[in-house]
C-alpha atoms as a PDB file:
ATOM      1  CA  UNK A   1      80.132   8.910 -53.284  1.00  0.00           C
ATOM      2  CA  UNK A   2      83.006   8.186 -55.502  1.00  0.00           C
ATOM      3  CA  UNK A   3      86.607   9.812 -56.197  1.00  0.00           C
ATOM      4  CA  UNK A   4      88.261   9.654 -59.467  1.00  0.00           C
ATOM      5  CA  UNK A   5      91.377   8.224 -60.083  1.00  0.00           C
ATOM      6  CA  UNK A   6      93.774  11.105 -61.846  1.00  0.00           C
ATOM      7  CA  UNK A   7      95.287   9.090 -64.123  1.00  0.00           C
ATOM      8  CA  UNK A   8      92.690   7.254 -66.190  1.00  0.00           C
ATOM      9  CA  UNK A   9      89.828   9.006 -64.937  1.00  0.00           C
ATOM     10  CA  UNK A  10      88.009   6.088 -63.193  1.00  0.00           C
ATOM     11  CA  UNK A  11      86.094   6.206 -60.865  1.00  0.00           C
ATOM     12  CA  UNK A  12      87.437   4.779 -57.212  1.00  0.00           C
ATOM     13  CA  UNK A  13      85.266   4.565 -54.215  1.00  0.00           C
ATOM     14  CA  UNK A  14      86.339   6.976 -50.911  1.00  0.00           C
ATOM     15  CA  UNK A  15      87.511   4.233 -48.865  1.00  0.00           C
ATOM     16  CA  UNK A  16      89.963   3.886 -51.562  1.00  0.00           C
ATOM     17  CA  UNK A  17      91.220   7.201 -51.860  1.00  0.00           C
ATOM     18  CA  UNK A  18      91.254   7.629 -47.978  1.00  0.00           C
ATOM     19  CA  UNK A  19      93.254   4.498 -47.518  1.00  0.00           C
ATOM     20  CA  UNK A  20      95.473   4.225 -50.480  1.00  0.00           C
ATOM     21  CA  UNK A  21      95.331   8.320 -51.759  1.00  0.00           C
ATOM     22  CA  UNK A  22      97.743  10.245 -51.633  1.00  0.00           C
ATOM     23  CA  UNK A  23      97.256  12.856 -48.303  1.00  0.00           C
ATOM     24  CA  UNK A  24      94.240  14.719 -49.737  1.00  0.00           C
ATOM     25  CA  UNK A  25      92.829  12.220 -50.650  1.00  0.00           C
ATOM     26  CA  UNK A  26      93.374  11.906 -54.569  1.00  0.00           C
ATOM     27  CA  UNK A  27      94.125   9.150 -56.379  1.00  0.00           C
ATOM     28  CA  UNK A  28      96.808   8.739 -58.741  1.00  0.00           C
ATOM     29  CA  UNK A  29      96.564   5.199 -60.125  1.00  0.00           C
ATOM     30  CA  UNK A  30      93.922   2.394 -59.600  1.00  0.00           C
ATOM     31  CA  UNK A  31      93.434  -1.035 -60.595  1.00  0.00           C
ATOM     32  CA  UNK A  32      92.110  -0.250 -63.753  1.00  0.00           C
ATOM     33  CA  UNK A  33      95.179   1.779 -64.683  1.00  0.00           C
ATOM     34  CA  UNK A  34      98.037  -0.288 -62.764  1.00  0.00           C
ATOM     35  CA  UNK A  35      98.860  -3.451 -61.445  1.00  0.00           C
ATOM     36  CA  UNK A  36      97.576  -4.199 -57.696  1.00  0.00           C
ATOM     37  CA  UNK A  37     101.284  -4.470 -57.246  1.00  0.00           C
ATOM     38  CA  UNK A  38     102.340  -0.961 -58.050  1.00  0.00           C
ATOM     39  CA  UNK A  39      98.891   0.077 -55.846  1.00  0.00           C
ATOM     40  CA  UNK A  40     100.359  -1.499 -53.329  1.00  0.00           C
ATOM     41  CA  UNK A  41     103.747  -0.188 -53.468  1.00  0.00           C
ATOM     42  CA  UNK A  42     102.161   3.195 -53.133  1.00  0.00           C
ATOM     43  CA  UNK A  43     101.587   4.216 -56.774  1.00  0.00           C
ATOM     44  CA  UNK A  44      97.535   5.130 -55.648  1.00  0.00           C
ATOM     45  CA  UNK A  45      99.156   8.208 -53.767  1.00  0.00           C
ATOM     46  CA  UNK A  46     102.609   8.738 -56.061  1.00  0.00           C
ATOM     47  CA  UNK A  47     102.522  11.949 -57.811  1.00  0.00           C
ATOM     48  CA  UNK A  48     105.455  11.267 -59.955  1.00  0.00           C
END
């Protein structure tokens, strides 16, 4: 199965959104979108 990432509308796999989602789960921003950097600063789970 397979979560989408909300800003460019790729698809992420559910260990990703579990791990770096925001709390329910959604993700924000993903490696196709951002820089592994900015995931890793928390941008997968930043709503702003």
């Amino acid at each position: 199965m397979t979560a989408i990432c909300e800003n460019c509308s790729a698809a992420v796999s559910t260990q990703y959104a579990r791990v770096l989602g925001d709390n329910d789960d959604t993700v924000h921003a993903c490696p196709n979108c951002t820089t592994l950097r900015d995931v890793s600063d928390g941008a997968a789970a930043d709503t702003t």
